[in-house]
N, C-alpha and C. Protein backbone atom coordinates (compact mmCIF):
# COMPACT_ATOMS: atom_id res chain seq x y z
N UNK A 1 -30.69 30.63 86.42
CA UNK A 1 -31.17 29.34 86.88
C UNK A 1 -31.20 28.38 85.70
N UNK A 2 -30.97 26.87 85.87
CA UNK A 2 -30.67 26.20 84.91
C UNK A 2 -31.93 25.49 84.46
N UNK A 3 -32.51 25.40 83.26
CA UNK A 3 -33.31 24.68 82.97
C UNK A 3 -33.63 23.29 83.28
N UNK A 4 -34.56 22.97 84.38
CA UNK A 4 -34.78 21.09 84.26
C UNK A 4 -35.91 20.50 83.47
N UNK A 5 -36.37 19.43 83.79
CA UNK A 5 -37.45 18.96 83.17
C UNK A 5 -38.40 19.25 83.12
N UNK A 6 -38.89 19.74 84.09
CA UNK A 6 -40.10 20.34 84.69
C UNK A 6 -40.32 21.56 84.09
N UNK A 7 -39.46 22.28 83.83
CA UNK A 7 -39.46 23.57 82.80
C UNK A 7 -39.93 22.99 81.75
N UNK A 8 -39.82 22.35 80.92
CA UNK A 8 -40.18 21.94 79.58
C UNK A 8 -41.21 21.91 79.65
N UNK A 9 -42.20 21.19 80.46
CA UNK A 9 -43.51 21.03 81.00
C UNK A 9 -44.68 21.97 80.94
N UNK A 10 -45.88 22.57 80.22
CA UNK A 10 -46.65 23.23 80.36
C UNK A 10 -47.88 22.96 80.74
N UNK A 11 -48.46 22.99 82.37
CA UNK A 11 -49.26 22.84 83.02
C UNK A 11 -50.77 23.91 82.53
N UNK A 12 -51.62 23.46 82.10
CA UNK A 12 -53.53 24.27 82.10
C UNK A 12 -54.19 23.94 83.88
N UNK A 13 -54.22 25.10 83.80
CA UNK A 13 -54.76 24.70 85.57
C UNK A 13 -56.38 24.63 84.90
N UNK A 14 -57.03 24.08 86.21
CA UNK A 14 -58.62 23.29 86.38
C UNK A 14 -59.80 24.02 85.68
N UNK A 15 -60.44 23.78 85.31
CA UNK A 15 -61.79 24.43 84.63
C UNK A 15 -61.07 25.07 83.02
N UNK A 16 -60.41 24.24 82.33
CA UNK A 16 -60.34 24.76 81.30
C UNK A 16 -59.08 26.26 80.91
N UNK A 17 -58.86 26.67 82.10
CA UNK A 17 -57.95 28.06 81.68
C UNK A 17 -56.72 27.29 81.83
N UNK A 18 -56.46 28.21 80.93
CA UNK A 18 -55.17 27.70 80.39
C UNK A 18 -53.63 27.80 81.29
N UNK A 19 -53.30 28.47 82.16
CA UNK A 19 -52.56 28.06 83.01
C UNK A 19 -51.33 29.09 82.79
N UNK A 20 -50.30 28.38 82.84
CA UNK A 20 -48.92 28.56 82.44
C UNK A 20 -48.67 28.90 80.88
N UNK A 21 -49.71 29.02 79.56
CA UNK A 21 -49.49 29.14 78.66
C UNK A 21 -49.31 30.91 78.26
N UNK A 22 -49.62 31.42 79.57
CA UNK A 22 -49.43 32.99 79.45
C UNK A 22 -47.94 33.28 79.44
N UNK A 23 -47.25 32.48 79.61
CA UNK A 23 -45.14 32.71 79.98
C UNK A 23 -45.12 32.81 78.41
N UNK A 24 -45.79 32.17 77.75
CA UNK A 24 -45.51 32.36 75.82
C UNK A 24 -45.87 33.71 75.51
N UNK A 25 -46.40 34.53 75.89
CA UNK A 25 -45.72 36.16 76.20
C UNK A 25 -44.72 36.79 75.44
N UNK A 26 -43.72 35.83 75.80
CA UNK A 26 -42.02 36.08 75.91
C UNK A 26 -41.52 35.50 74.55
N UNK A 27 -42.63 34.68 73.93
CA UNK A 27 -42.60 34.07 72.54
C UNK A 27 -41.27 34.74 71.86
N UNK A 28 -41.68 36.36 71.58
CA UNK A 28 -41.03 36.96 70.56
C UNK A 28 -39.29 36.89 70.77
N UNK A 29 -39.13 36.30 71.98
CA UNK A 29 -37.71 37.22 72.46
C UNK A 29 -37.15 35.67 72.02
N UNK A 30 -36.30 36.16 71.14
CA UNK A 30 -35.28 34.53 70.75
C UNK A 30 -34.60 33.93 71.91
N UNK A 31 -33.72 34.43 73.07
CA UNK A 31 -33.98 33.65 74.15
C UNK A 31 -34.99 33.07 74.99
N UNK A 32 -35.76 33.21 74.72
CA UNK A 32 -37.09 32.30 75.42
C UNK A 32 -37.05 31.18 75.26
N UNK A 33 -36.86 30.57 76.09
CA UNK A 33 -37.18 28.39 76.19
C UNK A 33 -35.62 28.27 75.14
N UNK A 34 -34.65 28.91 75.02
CA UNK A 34 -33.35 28.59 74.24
C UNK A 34 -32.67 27.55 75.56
N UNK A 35 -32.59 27.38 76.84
CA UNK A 35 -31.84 26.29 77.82
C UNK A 35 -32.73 24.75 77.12
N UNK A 36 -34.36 25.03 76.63
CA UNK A 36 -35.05 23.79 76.61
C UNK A 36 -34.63 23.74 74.68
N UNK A 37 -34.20 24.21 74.08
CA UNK A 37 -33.74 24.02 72.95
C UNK A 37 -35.09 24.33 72.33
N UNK A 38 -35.78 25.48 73.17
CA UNK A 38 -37.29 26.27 72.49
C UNK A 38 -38.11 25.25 72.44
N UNK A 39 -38.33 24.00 73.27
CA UNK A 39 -39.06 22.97 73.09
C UNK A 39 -40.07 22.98 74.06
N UNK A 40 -40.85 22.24 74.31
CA UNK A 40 -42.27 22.32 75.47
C UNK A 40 -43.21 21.18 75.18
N UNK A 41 -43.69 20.84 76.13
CA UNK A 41 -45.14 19.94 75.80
C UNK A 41 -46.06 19.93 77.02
N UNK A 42 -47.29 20.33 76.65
CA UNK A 42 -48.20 20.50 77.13
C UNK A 42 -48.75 19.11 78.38
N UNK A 43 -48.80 19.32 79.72
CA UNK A 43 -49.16 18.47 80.19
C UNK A 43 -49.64 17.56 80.27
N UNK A 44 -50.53 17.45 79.53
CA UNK A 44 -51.77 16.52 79.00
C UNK A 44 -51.31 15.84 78.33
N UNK A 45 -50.39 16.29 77.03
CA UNK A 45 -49.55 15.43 76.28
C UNK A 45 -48.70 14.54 76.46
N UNK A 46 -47.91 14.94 77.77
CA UNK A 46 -46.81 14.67 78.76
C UNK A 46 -47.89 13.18 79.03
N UNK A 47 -48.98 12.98 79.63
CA UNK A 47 -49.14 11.91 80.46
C UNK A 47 -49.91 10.95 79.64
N UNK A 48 -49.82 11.57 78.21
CA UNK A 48 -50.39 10.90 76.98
C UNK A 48 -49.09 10.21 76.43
N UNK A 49 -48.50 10.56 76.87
CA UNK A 49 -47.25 9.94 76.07
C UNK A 49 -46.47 8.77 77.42
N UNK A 50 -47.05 9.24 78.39
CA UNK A 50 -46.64 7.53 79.40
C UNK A 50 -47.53 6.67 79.56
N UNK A 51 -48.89 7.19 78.85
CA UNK A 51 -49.82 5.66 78.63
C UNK A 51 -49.37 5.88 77.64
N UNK A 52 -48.92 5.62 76.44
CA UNK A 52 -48.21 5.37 75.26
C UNK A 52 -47.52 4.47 75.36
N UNK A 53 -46.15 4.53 76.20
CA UNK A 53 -45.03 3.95 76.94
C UNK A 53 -45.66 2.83 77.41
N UNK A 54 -46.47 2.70 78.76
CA UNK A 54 -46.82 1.70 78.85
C UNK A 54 -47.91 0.68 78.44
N UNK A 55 -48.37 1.08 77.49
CA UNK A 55 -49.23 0.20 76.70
C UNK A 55 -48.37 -0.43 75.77
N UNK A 56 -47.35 0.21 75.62
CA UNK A 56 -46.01 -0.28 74.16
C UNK A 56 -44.89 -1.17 74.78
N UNK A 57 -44.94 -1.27 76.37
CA UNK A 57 -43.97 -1.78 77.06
C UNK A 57 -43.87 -3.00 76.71
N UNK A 58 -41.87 -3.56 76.89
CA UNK A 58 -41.69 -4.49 76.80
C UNK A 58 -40.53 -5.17 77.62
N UNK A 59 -39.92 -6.48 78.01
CA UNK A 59 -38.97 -6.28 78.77
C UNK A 59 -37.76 -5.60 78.73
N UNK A 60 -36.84 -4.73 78.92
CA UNK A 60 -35.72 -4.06 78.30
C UNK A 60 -36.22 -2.33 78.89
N UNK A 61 -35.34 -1.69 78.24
CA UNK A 61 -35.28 -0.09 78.34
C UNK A 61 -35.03 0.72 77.18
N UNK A 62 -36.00 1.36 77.27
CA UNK A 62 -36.30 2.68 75.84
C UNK A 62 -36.77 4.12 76.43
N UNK A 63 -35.78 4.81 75.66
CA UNK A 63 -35.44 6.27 75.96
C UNK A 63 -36.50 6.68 74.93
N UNK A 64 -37.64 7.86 75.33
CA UNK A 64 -38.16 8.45 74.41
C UNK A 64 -38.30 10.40 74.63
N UNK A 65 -37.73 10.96 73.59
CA UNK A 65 -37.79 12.62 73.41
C UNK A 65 -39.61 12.55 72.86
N UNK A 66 -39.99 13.45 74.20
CA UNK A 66 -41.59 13.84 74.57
C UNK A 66 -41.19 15.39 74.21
N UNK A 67 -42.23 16.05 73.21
CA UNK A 67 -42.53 16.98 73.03
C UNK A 67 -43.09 18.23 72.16
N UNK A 68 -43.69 18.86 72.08
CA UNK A 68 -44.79 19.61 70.90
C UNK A 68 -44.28 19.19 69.66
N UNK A 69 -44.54 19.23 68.68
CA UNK A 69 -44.19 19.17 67.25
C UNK A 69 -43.38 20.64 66.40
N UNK A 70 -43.84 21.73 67.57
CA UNK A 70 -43.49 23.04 67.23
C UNK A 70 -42.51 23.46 68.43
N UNK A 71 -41.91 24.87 68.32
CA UNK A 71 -41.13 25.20 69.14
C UNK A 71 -42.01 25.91 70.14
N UNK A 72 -41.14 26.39 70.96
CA UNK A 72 -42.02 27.16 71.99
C UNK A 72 -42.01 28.72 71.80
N UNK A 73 -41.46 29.33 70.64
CA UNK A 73 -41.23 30.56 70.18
C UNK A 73 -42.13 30.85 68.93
N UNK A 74 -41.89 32.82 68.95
CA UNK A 74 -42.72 33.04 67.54
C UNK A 74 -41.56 33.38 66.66
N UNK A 75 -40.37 33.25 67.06
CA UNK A 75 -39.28 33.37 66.03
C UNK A 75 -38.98 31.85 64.85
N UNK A 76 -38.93 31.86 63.59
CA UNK A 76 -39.05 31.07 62.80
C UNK A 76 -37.68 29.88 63.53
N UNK A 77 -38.28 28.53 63.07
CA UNK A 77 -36.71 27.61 64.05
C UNK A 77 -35.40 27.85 63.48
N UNK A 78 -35.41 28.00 61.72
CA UNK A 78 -33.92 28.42 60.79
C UNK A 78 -33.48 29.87 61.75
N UNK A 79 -34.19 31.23 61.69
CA UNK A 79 -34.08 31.67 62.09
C UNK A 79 -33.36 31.73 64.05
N UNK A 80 -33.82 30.65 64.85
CA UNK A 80 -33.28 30.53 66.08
C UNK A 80 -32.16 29.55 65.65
N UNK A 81 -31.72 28.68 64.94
CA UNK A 81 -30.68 28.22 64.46
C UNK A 81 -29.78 29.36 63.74
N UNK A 82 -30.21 29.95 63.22
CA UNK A 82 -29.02 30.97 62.87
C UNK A 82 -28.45 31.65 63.83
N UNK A 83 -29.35 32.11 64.46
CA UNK A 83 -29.08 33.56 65.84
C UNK A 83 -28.26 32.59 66.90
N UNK A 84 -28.57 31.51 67.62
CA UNK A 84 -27.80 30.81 68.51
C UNK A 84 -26.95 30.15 68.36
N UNK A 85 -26.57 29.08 67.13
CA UNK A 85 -25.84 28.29 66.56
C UNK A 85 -25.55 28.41 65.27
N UNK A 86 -24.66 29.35 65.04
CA UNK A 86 -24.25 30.27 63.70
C UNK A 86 -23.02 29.03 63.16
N UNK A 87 -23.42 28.71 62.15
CA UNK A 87 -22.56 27.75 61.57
C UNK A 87 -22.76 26.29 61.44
N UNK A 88 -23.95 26.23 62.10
CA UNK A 88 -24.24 24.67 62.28
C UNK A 88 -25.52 24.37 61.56
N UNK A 89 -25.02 23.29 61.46
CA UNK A 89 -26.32 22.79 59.67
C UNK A 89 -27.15 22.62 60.04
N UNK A 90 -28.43 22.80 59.07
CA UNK A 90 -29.86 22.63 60.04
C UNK A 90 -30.24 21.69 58.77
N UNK A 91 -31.28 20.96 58.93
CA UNK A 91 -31.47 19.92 57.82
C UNK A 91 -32.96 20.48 56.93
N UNK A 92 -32.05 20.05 56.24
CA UNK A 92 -33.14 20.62 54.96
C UNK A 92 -34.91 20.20 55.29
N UNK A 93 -35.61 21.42 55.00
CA UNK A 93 -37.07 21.35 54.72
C UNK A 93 -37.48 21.08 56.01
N UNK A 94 -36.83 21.73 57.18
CA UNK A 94 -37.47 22.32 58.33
C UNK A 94 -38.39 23.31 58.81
N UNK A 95 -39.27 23.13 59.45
CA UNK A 95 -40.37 23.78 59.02
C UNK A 95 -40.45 25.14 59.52
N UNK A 96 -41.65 25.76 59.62
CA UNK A 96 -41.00 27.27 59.97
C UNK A 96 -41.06 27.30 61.16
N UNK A 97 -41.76 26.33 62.66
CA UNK A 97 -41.92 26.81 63.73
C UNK A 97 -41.62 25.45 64.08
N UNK A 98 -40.71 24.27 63.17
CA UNK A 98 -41.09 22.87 63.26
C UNK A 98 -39.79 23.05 64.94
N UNK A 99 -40.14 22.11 65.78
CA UNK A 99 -39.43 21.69 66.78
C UNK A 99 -38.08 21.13 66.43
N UNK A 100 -37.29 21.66 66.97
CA UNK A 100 -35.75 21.21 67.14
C UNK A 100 -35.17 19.96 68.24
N UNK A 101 -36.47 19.18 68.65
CA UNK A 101 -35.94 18.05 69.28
C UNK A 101 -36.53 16.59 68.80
N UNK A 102 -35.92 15.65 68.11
CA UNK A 102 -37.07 14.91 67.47
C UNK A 102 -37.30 14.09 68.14
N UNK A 103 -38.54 13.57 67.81
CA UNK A 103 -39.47 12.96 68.58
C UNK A 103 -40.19 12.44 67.30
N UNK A 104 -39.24 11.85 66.63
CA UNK A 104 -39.90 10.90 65.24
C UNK A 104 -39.56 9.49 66.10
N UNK A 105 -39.24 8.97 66.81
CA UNK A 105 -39.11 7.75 68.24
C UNK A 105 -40.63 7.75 68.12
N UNK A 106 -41.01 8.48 69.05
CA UNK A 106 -42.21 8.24 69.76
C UNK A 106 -43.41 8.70 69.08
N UNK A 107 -42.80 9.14 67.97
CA UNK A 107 -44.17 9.19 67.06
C UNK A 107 -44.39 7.78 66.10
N UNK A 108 -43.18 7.08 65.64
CA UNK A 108 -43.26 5.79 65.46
C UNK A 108 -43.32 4.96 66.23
N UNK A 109 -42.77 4.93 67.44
CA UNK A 109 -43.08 3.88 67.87
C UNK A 109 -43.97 3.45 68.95
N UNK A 110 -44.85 4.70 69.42
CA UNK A 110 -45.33 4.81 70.28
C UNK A 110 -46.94 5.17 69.92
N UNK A 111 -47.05 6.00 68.64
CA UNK A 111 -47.95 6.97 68.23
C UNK A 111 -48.31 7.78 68.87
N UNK A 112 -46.89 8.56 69.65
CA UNK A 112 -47.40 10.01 70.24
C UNK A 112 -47.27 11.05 68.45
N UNK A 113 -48.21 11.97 69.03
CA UNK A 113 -48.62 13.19 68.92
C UNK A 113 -48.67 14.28 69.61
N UNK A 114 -48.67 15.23 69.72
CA UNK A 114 -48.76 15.88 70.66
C UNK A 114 -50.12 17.05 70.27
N UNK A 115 -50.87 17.07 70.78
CA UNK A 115 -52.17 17.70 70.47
C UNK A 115 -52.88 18.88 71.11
N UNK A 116 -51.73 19.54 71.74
CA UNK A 116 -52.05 20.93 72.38
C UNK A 116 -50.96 21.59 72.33
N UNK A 117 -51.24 22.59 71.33
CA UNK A 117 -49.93 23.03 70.80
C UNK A 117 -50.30 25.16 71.50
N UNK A 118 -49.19 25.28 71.85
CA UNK A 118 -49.03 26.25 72.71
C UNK A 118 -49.78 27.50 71.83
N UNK A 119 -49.21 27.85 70.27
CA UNK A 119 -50.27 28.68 69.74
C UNK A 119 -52.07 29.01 69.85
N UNK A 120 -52.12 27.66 70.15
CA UNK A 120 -53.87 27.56 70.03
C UNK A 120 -53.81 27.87 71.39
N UNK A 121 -53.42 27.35 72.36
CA UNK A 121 -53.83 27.80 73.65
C UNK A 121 -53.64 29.01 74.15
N UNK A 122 -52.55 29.54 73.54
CA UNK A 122 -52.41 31.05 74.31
C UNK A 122 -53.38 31.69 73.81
N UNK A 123 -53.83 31.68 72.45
CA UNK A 123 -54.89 32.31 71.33
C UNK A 123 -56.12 32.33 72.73
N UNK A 124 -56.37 30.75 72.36
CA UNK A 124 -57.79 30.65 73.14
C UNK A 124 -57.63 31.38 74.70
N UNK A 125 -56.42 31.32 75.16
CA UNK A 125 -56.71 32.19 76.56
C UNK A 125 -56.72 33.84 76.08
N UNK A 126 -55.77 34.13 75.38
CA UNK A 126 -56.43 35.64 75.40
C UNK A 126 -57.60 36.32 74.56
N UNK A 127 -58.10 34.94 74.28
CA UNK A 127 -59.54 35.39 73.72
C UNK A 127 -60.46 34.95 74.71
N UNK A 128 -60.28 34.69 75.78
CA UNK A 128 -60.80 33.76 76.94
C UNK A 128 -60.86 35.46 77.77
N UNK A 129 -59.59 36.01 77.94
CA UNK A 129 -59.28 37.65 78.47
C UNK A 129 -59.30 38.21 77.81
N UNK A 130 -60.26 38.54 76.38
CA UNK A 130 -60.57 39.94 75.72
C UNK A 130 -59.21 40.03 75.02
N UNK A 131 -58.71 39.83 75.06
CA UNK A 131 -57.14 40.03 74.50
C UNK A 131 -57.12 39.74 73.27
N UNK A 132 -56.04 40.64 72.81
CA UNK A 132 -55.31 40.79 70.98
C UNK A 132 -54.87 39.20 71.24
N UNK A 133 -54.72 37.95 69.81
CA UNK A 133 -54.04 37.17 69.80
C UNK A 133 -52.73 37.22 68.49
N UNK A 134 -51.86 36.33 68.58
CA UNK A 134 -50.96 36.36 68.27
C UNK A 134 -51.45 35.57 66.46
């Protein structure tokens, strides 16, 4: 099945639990979130970043890349650049889990951030379920 938008998307259902952040599970496996280019953003962020948009609006049209600051994997990003795209340059002083889609746009021009980053949440849910964290 092909990845859409909505995949990228990570929904916390009501009262605080964390939701959909249990699919990061699958963290370890270098195909995981590889159709979303290992990218994700947390819902909340998602609708933080269209009051962004429209508080910044102006007449005309602007494209903005929404999404975590990190990848959606526990494999290092050089590392998922090597394994998937063997030969292709990665730019210097990338970070070790830094996101492969930029979103330096909407962090300038918008002042998104993205402030729920999938590590902390899966943490806090399986410490939420007694659970080992990552």
């Amino acid at each position: 099945m092909d990845a859409g938008p909505v995949d990228h998307l990570v929904a916390v259902h009501e009262r605080g639990r964390t939701g959909e952040y249990g699919a990061f599970e699958r963290a370890e496996d270098p195909d995981y979130r590889r159709d979303l280019l290992f990218s994700y953003v947390d819902s909340r962020d998602g609708a933080a970043s269209v009051a962004l948009a429209l508080a910044a609006a102006e007449p005309g049209f602007e494209v903005y890349d929404i999404a975590a600051s990190d990848t959606g994997s526990a494999v290092p990003s050089a590392e998922l650049c090597a394994h998937h795209f063997p030969g292709v340059p990665v730019r210097e002083g990338l970070g070790e889990f830094e996101t492969l889609v930029s979103v330096d746009k909407a962090r300038d021009r918008l002042g998104f951030v993205a402030r729920h980053l999938w590590r902390e949440e899966y943490a806090a849910q399986r410490a939420a379920e007694g659970g080992a964290t990552r």
